[in-house]
Protein backbone atom coordinates (compact mmCIF):
# COMPACT_ATOMS: atom_id res chain seq x y z
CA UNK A 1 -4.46 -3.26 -28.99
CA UNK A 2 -5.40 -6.54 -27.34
CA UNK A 3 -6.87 -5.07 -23.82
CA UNK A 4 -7.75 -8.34 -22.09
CA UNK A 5 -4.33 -9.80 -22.84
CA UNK A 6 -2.67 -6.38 -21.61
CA UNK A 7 -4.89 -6.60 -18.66
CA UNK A 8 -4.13 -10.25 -17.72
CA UNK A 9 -0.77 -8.95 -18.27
CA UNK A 10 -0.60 -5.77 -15.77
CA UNK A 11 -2.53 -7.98 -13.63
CA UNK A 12 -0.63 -10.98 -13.14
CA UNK A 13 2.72 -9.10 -12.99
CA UNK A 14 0.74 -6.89 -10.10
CA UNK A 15 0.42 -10.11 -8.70
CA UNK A 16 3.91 -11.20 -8.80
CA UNK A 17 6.15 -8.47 -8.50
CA UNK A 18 6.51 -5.22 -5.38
CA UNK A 19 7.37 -2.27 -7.96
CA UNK A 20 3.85 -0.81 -8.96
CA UNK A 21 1.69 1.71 -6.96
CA UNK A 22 -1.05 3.96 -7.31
CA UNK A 23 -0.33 7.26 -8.94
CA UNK A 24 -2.93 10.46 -8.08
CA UNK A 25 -3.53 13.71 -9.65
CA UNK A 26 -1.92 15.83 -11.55
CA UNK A 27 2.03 16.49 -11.04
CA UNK A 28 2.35 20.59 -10.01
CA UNK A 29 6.38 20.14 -10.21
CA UNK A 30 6.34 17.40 -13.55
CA UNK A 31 5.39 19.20 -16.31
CA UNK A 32 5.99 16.42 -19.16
CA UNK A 33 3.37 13.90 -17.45
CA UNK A 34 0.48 16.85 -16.56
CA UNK A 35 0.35 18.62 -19.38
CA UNK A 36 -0.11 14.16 -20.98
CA UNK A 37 -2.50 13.33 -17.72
CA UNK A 38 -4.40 16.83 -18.80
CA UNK A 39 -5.04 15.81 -22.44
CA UNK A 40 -6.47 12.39 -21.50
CA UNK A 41 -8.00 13.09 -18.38
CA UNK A 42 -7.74 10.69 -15.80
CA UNK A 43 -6.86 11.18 -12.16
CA UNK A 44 -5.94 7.54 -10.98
CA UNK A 45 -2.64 5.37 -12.89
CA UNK A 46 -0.89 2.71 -12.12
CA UNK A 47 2.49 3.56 -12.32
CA UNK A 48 4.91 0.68 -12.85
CA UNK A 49 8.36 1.23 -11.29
CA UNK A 50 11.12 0.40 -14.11
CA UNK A 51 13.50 3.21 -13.53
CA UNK A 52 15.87 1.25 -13.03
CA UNK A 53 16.24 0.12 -16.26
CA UNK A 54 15.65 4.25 -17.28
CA UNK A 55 11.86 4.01 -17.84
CA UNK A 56 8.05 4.30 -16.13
CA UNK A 57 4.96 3.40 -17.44
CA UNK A 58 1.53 4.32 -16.81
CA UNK A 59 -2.22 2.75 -17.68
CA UNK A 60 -5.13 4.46 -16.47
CA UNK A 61 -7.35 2.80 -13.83
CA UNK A 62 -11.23 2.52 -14.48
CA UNK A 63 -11.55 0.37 -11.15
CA UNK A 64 -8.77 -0.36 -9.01
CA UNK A 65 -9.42 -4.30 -7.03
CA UNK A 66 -8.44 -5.04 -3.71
CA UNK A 67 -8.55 -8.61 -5.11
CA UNK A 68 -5.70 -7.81 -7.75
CA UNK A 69 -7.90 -7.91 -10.58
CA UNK A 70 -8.02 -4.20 -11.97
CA UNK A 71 -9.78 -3.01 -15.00
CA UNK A 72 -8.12 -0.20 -16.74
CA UNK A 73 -8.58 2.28 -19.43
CA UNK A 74 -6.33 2.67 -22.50
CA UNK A 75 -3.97 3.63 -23.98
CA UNK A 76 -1.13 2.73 -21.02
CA UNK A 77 2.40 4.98 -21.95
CA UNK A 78 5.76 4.22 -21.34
CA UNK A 79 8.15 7.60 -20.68
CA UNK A 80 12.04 7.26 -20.58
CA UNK A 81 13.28 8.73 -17.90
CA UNK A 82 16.53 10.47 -19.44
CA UNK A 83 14.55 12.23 -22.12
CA UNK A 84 11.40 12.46 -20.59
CA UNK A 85 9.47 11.17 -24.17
CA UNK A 86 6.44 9.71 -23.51
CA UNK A 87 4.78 6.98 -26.06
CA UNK A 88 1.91 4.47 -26.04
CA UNK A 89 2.57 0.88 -25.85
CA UNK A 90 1.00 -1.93 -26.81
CA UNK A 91 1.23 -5.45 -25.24
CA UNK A 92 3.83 -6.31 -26.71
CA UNK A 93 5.88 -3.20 -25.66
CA UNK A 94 4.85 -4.00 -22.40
CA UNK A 95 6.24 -7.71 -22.43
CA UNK A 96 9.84 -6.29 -23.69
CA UNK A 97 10.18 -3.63 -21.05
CA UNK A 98 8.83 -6.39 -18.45
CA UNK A 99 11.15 -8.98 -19.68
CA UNK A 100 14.03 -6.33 -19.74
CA UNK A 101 13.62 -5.49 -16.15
CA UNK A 102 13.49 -9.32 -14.60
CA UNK A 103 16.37 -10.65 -17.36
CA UNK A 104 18.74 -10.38 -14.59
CA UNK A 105 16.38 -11.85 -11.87
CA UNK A 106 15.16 -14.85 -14.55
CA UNK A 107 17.91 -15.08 -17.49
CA UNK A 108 16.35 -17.79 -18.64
CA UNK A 109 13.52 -15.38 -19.78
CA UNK A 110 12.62 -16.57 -23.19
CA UNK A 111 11.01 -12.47 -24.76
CA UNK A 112 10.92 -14.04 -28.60
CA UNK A 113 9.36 -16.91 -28.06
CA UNK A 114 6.90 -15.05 -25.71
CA UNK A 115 6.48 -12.67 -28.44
CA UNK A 116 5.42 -15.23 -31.01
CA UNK A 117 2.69 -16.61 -29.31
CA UNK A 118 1.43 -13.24 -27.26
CA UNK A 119 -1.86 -13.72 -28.62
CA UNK A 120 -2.01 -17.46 -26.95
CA UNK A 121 -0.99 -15.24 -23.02
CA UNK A 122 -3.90 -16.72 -20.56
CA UNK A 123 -6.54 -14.50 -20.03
CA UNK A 124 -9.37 -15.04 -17.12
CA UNK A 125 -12.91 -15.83 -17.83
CA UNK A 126 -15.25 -13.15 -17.77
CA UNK A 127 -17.74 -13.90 -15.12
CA UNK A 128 -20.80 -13.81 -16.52
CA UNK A 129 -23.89 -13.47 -14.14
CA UNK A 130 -21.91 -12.80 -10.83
CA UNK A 131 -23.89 -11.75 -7.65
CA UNK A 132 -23.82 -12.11 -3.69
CA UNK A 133 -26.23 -14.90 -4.09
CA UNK A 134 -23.63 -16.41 -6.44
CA UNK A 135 -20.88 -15.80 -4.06
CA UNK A 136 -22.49 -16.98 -0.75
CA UNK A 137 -23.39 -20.18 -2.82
CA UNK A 138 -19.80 -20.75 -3.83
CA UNK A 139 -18.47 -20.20 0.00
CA UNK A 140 -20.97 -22.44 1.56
CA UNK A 141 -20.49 -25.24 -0.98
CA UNK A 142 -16.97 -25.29 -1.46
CA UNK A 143 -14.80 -28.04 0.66
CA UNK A 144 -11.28 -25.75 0.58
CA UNK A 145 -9.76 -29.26 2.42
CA UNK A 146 -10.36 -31.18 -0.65
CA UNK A 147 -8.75 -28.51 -2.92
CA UNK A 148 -5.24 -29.66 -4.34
CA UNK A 149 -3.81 -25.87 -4.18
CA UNK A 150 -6.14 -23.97 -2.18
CA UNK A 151 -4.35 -21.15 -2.99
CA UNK A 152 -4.75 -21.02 -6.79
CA UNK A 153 -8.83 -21.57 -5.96
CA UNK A 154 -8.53 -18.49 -3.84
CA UNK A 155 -6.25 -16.97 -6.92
CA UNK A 156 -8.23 -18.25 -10.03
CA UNK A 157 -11.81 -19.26 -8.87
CA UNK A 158 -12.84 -17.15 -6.21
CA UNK A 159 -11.06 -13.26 -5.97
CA UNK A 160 -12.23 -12.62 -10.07
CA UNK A 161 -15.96 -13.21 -8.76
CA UNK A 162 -14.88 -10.71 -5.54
CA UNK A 163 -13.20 -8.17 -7.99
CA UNK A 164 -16.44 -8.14 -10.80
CA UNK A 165 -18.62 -7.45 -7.71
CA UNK A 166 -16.88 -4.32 -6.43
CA UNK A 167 -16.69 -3.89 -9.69
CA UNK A 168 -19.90 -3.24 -10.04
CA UNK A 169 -20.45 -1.53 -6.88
CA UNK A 170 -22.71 -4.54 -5.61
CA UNK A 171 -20.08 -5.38 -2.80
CA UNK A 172 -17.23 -4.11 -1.17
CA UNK A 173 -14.27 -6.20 -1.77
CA UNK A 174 -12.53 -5.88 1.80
CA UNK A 175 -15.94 -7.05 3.47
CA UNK A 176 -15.89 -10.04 0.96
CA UNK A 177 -12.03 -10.84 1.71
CA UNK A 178 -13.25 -10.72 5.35
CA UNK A 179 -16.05 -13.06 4.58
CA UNK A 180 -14.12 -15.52 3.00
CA UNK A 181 -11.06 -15.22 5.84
CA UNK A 182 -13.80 -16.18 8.05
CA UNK A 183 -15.04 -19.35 5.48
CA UNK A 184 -11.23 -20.46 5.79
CA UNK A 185 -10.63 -19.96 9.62
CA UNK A 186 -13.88 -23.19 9.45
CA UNK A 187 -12.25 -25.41 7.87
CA UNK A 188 -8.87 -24.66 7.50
CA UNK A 189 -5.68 -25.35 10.32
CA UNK A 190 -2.70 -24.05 10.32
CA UNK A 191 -2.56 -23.22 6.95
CA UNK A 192 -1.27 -20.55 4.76
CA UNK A 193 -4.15 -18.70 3.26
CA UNK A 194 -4.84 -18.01 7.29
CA UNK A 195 -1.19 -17.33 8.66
CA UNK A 196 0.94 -16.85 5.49
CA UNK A 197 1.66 -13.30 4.77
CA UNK A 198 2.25 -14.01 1.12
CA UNK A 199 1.13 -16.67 -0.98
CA UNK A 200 3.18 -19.05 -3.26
CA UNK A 201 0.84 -18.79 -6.37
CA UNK A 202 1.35 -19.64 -10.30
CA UNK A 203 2.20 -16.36 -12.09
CA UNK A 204 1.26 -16.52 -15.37
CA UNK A 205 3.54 -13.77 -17.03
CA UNK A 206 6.30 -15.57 -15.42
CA UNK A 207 5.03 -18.65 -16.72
CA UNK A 208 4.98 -17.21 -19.57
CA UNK A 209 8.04 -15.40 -20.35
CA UNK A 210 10.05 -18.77 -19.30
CA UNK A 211 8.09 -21.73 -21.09
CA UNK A 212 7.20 -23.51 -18.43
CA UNK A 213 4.22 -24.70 -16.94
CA UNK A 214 4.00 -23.34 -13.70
CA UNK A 215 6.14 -20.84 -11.81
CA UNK A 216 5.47 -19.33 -8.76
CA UNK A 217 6.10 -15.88 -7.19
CA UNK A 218 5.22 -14.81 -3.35
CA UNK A 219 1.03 -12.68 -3.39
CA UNK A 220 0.30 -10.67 -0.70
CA UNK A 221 -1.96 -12.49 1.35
CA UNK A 222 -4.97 -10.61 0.18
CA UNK A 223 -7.39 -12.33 2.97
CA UNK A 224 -5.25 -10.51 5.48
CA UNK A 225 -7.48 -7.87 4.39
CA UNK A 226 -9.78 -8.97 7.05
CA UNK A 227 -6.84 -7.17 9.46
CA UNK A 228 -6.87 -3.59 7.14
CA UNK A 229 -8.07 -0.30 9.09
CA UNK A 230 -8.88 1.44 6.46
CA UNK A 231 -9.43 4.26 9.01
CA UNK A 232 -5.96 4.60 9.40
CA UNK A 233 -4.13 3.93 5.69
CA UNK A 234 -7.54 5.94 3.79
CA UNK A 235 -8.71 8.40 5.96
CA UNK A 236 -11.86 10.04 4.43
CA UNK A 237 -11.07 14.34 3.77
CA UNK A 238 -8.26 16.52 4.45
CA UNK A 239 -10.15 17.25 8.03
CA UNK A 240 -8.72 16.91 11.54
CA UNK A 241 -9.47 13.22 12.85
CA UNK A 242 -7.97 13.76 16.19
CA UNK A 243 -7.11 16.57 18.56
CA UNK A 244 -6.13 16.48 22.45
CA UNK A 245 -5.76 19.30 25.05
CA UNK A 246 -2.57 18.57 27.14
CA UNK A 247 -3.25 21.28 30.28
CA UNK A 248 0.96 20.62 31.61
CA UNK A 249 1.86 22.38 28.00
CA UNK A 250 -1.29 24.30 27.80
CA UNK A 251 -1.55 23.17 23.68
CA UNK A 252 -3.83 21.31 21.57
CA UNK A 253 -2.37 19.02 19.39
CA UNK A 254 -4.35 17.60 16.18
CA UNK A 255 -3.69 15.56 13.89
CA UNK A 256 -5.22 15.49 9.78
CA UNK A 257 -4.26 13.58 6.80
CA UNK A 258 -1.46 14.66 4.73
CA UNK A 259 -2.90 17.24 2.34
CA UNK A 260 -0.39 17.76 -1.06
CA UNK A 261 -1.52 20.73 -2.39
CA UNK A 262 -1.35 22.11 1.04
CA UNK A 263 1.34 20.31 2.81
CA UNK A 264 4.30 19.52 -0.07
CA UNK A 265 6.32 22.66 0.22
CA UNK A 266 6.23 22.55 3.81
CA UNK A 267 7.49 19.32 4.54
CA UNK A 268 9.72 19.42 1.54
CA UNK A 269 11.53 22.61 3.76
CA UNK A 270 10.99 20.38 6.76
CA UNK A 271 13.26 17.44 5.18
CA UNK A 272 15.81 19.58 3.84
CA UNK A 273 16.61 21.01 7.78
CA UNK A 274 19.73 19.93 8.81
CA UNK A 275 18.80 17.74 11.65
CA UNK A 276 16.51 16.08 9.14
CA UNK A 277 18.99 15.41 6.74
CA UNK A 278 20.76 12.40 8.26
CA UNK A 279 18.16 10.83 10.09
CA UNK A 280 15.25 10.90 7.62
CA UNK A 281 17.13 11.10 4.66
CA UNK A 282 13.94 12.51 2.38
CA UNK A 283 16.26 15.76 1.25
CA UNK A 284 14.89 15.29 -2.27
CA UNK A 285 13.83 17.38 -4.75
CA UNK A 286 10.38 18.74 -5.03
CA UNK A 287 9.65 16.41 -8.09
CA UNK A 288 10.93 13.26 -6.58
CA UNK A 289 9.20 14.16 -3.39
CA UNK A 290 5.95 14.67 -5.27
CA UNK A 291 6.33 11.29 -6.70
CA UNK A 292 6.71 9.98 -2.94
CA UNK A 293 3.24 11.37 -1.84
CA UNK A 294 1.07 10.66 -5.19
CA UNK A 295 2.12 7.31 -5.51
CA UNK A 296 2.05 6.97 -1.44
CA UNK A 297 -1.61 8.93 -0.72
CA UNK A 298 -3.66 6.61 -2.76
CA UNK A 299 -2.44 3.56 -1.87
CA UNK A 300 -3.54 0.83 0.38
CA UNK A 301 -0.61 0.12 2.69
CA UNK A 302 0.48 3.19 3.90
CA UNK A 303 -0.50 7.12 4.97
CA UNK A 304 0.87 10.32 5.98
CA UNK A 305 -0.31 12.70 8.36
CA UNK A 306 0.84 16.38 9.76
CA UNK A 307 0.29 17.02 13.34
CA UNK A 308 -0.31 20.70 14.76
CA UNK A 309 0.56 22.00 17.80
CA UNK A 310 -2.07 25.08 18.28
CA UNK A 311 -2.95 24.97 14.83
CA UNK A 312 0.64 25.23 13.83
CA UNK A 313 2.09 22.15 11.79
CA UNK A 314 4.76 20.63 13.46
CA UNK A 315 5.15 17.21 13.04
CA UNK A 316 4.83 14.40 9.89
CA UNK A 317 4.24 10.83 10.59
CA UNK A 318 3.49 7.87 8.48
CA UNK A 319 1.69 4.89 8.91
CA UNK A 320 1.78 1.71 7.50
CA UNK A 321 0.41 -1.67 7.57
CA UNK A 322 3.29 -3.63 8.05
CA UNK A 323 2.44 -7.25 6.03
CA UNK A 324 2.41 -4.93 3.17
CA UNK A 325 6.04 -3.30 4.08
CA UNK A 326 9.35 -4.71 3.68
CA UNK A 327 10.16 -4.89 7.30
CA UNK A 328 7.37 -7.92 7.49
CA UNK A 329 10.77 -9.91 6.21
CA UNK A 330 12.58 -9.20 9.21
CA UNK A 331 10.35 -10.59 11.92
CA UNK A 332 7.26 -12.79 12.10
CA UNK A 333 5.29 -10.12 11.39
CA UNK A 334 1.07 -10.32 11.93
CA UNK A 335 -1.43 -8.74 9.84
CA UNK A 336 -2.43 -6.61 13.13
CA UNK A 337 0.99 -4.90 13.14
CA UNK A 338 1.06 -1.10 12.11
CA UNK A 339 4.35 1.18 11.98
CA UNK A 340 5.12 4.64 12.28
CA UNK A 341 7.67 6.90 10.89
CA UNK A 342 7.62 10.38 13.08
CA UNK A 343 9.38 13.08 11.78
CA UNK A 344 9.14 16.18 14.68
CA UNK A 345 10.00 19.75 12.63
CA UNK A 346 10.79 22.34 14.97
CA UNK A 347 14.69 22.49 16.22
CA UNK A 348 14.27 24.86 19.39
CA UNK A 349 13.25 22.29 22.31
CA UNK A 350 10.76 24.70 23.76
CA UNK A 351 8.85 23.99 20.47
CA UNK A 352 8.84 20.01 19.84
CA UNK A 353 6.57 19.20 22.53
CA UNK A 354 7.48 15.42 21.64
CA UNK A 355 6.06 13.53 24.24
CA UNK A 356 2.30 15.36 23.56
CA UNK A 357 2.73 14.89 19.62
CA UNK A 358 3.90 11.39 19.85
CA UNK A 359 1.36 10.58 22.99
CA UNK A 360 -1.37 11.80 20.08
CA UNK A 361 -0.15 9.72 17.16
CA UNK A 362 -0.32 6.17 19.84
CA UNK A 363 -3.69 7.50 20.87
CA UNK A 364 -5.18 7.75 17.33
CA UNK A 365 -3.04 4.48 16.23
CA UNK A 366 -4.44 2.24 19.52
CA UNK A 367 -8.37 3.51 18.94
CA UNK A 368 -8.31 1.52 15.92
CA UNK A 369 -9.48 -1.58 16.80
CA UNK A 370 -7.83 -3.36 13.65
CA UNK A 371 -4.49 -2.82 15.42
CA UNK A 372 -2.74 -5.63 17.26
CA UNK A 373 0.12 -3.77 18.23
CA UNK A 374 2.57 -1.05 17.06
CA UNK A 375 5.88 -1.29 15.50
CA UNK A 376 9.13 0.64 14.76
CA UNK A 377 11.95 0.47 12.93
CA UNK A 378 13.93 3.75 13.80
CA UNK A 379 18.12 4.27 12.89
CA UNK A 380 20.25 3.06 15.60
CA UNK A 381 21.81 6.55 15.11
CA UNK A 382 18.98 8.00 16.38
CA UNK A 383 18.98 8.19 19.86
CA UNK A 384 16.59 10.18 20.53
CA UNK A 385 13.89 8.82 18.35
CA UNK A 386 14.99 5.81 20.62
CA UNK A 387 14.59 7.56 23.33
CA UNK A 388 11.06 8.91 22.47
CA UNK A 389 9.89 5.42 21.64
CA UNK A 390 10.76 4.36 25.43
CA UNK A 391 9.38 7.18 26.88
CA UNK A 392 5.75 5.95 25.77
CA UNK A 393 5.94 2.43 26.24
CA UNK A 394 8.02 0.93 22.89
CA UNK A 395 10.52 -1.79 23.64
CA UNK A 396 13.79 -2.79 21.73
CA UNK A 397 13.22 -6.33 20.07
CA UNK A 398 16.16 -6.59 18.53
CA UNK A 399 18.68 -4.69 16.11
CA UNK A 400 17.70 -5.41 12.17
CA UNK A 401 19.92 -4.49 8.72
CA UNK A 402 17.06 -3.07 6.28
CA UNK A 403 18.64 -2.26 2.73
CA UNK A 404 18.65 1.45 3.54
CA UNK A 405 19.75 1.63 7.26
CA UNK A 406 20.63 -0.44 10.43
CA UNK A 407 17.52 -0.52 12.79
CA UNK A 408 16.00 -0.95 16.19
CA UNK A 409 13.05 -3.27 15.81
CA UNK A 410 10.67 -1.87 18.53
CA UNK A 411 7.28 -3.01 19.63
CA UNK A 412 4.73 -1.30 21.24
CA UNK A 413 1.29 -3.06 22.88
CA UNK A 414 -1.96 -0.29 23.81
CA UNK A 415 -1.11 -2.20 27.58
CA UNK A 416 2.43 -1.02 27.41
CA UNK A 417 1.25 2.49 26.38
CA UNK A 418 -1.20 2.81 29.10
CA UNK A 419 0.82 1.47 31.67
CA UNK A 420 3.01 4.67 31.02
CA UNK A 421 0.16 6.75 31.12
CA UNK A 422 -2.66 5.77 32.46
CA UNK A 423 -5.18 8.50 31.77
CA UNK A 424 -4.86 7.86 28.40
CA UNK A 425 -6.76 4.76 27.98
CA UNK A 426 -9.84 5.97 28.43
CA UNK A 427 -9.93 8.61 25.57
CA UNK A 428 -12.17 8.93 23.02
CA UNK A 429 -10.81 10.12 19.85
CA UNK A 430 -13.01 11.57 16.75
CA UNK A 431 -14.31 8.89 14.78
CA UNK A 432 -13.97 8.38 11.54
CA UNK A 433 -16.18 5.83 9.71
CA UNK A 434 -15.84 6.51 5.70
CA UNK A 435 -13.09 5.71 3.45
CA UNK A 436 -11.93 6.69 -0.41
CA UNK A 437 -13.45 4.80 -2.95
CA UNK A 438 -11.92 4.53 -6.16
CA UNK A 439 -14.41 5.73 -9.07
CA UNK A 440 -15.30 3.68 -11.27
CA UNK A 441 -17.83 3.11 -14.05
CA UNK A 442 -20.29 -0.01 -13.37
CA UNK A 443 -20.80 -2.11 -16.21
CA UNK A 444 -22.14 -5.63 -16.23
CA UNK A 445 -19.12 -7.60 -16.44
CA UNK A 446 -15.17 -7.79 -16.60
C-alpha cells in the first residue's frame, strides 16, 4: 500500500467534499464494526459517508489537523452496507468507490485513466525541519498582496507547516490559524481568506480524476478558526459546566456535555415520544442514533448537551458553529454565529420549566466570548419552539426552505437577551478553560 498517495488522497477529498466526520469509540449497538475496531485497536476513524452508493469506509487517525492535513494509520476498510462485509482497501479501491460516488456530480470523471497513472497522484512535500521560528519567519516575510492565488499559498505553502507542528505537539494549530488570520487582517482588504466562509481552492483528486489541470471545489475557511470556541463545540469531561438557581421555580438547572454511554438510551426514548416525533424527527433506531453521536461528539463543528432540572435530565440541546453547518448557505452567515437545536423532554407542563432551561442554554452560549450572536432555524410547524425563541429575546429574520424542513431563520444578540431579562447579564457561569486533544504519536516529520 502506497500511504502517502492514500493520504494525499483522503486528504484532498477532505478538502473538497462535506461527507466525512470523525468517528469515536467503540459501537455498543454495531456489532460487525466493534468486534473489527476491537481487533485493531484504535479509538478515533474517519468515517467517509458513501452510503449512498451502499458503502462506508474507515482509516484510522494517528493525528487528526485542524489544517486538513491528517496523518493516519493503516489499513483504512471499506464495509457494504447491505451485507455488512468489511475489507481493506488499497488506494486504488479508494479512487473507484470515490469516483463511483461523484460520477453523477462530475460524469466526466475519467476512473481508468486515473487508475493508470495512480502512482503519478500529487503528494505534498514533507516538511523537513519545521518549527515556530520557521513559521514566524515565513509570516513576517511573506507579501500575501503579491501572491497570484493567495489562497492556494494558504492551501499548499503555509497550513502543511501548521499541521506538522501540531503534529508534533510543538503548537496548537487553532492558535496558529489565529496567528495567521491576524497576518492577513495587515495586509489584506476585503478579501476572501478574511470574509469568505469557504475557499475556492485547486482539489487535486478532482483534478485528478478529470484530467485537467486545475479544478476547484469550495474549503472551509479554515482561518475562521480564529472565531472557534472550542469551549462550546469540545467541552473538556462529562462534568457539569453550568448550573443556575431560579428561586420563582425553586430548581437548579445544569447543564453537562452529552455523555453516550450514559445518555444514548435516554434520549433515544426521549426522540421516540410522540410529541418528539414530528418536530425533531430523530425517531431512529438505536444503531443509527449511535452513529449520530460518535460521528457528532468528536467533531469540530458541533456538540450536544443534556440539561437537568434538580439533577433530573430533562432537556437535549445542540450547538453548532454555524460557517461549518449547512444553514451558513441560507444567509450571510459570520464566523461568530452559533445555533441551537433544543429538544425539552418532559410532556406534563408543570415539568418543562422552558423558560429556566432555555434562559440556561443563552446564558452558557453568550459567556463565550467567541460568540457574535445566536441563531435558529426551528420548523415553522413549531409554534411553540417559536414561541420560546421570542420569549428570550430571538427575532424572526425571515422564513428559509432547508432540504429537510421549512424554517424560521431567527437571530438572537446577548443585548436582545438581556434586555428581556436584565439580571441575567451579570452572571458568571463555571468556566471552562481545557479542550480534547486528539492523541497522537510525535514523530519528526509528516
Amino acid at each position: 500500500m502506497n500511504t502517502p498517495i492514500m493520504t494525499a488522497i483522503i486528504n484532498s477529498y477532505c478538502r473538497g467534499f462535506a461527507n466525512w466526520s470523525c468517528y469515536e469509540g467503540i459501537p455498543k449497538y454495531d456489532q460487525v464494526l466493534a468486534d473489527y475496531f476491537i481487533t485493531t485497536g484504535h479509538q478515533l476513524h474517519l468515517r467517509l459517508d458513501f452510503s449512498a452508493n451502499g458503502r462506508e469506509v474507515f482509516i484510522p487517525f494517528r493525528y487528526f489537523s485542524e489544517s486538513g492535513y491528517h496523518v493516519f494509520d493503516y489499513p483504512a476498510i471499506e464495509r457494504t452496507l447491505a451485507d455488512d462485509q468489511i475489507n481493506t482497501i488499497d488506494a486504488a479501491r479508494l479512487l473507484t468507490i470515490i469516483a463511483d460516488h461523484l460520477q453523477q456530480e462530475y460524469p466526466a470523471i475519467q476512473l481508468e485513466q486515473a487508475l493508470d497513472k495512480l502512482s503519478a497522484f500529487p503528494c505534498p512535500s514533507k516538511i523537513e525541519g519545521g518549527s515556530i521560528e520557521a513559521f514566524n519567519t515565513l509570516l513576517s516575510l511573506a507579501d500575501i498582496n503579491s501572491e497570484p492565488v493567495p489562497e492556494q499559498w494558504l492551501v499548499q505553502d503555509v497550513l502543511p507547516m501548521v499541521a506538522c507542528l501540531g503534529y508534533r505537539q510543538q503548537a496548537d494549530e487553532t492558535k496558529l490559524l489565529s496567528a495567521i488570520y491576524e497576518r492577513c487582517e495587515q495586509s489584506l482588504v476585503d478579501h476572501p481568506l478574511l470574509n469568505s466562509n469557504k475557499l475556492s481552492v485547486t482539489n487535486e483528486l478532482l483534478s485528478f480524476l478529470l484530467g485537467e489541470e486545475k479544478v476547484t471545489r469550495p474549503y472551509p475557511n479554515p482561518l475562521h478558526k480564529a472565531f472557534f470556541s472550542a469551549t462550546l463545540i469540545q467541552p473538556a469531561g462529562k462534568g457539569t459546566v453550568y448550573s443556575r438557581y431560579f428561586p420563582k421555580e425553586d430548581i437548579t438547572v445544569s447543564i453537562r456535555p452529552f455523555d453516550i454511554d450514559r445518555d444514548l438510551e435516554m434520549v433515544h426514548e426521549w426522540f421516540n415520544r410522540e410529541h418528539a416525533k414530528k418536530i425533531w424527527k430523530m425517531d431512529w433506531p438505536l444503531r443509527e442514533l449511535e452513529l449520530y453521536y460518535r460521528t457528532m461528539l468528536p467533531g469540530n463543528w458541533s456538540h450536544s448537551y443534556i440539561g437537568e432540572i434538580n439533577g433530573i435530565p430533562s432537556y437535549n440541546f445542540e450547538v453548532y458553529w454555524v460557517v461549518r453547518d449547512m444553514l451558513s448557505d441560507y444567509y450571510d452567515a459570520l464566523p461568530m454565529d452559533y445555533g441551537t437545536h433544543q429538544f425539552i423532554a418532559p410532556v406534563d407542563p408543570k415539568l418543562k420549566f422552558s423558560s429556566p432551561s432555555t434562559q440556561c442554554m443563552l446564558d452558557w452560549v453568550f459567556a463565550q466570548p467567541k460568540v457574535g450572536k445566536m441563531v435558529g432555524e426551528g420548523s415553522v410547524e413549531s409554534l411553540a419552539a417559536l414561541m420560546n425563541k421570542a420569549h428570550v429575546g430571538f427575532r424572526v429574520e425571515k422564513v428559509i426552505q432547508l432540504p429537510h424542513k421549512k424554517a424560521n431563520l431567527n437571530f438572537c444578540y446577548r443585548e436582545w437577551y438581556w434586555a428581556k431579562f436584565p439580571e441575567n447579564q451579570h452572571l458568571a457561569p463555571l468556566s471552562i478553560t481545557a479542550i480534547k486533544q486528539t492523541t497522537h504519536e510525535t514523530v519528526s516529520r509528516i
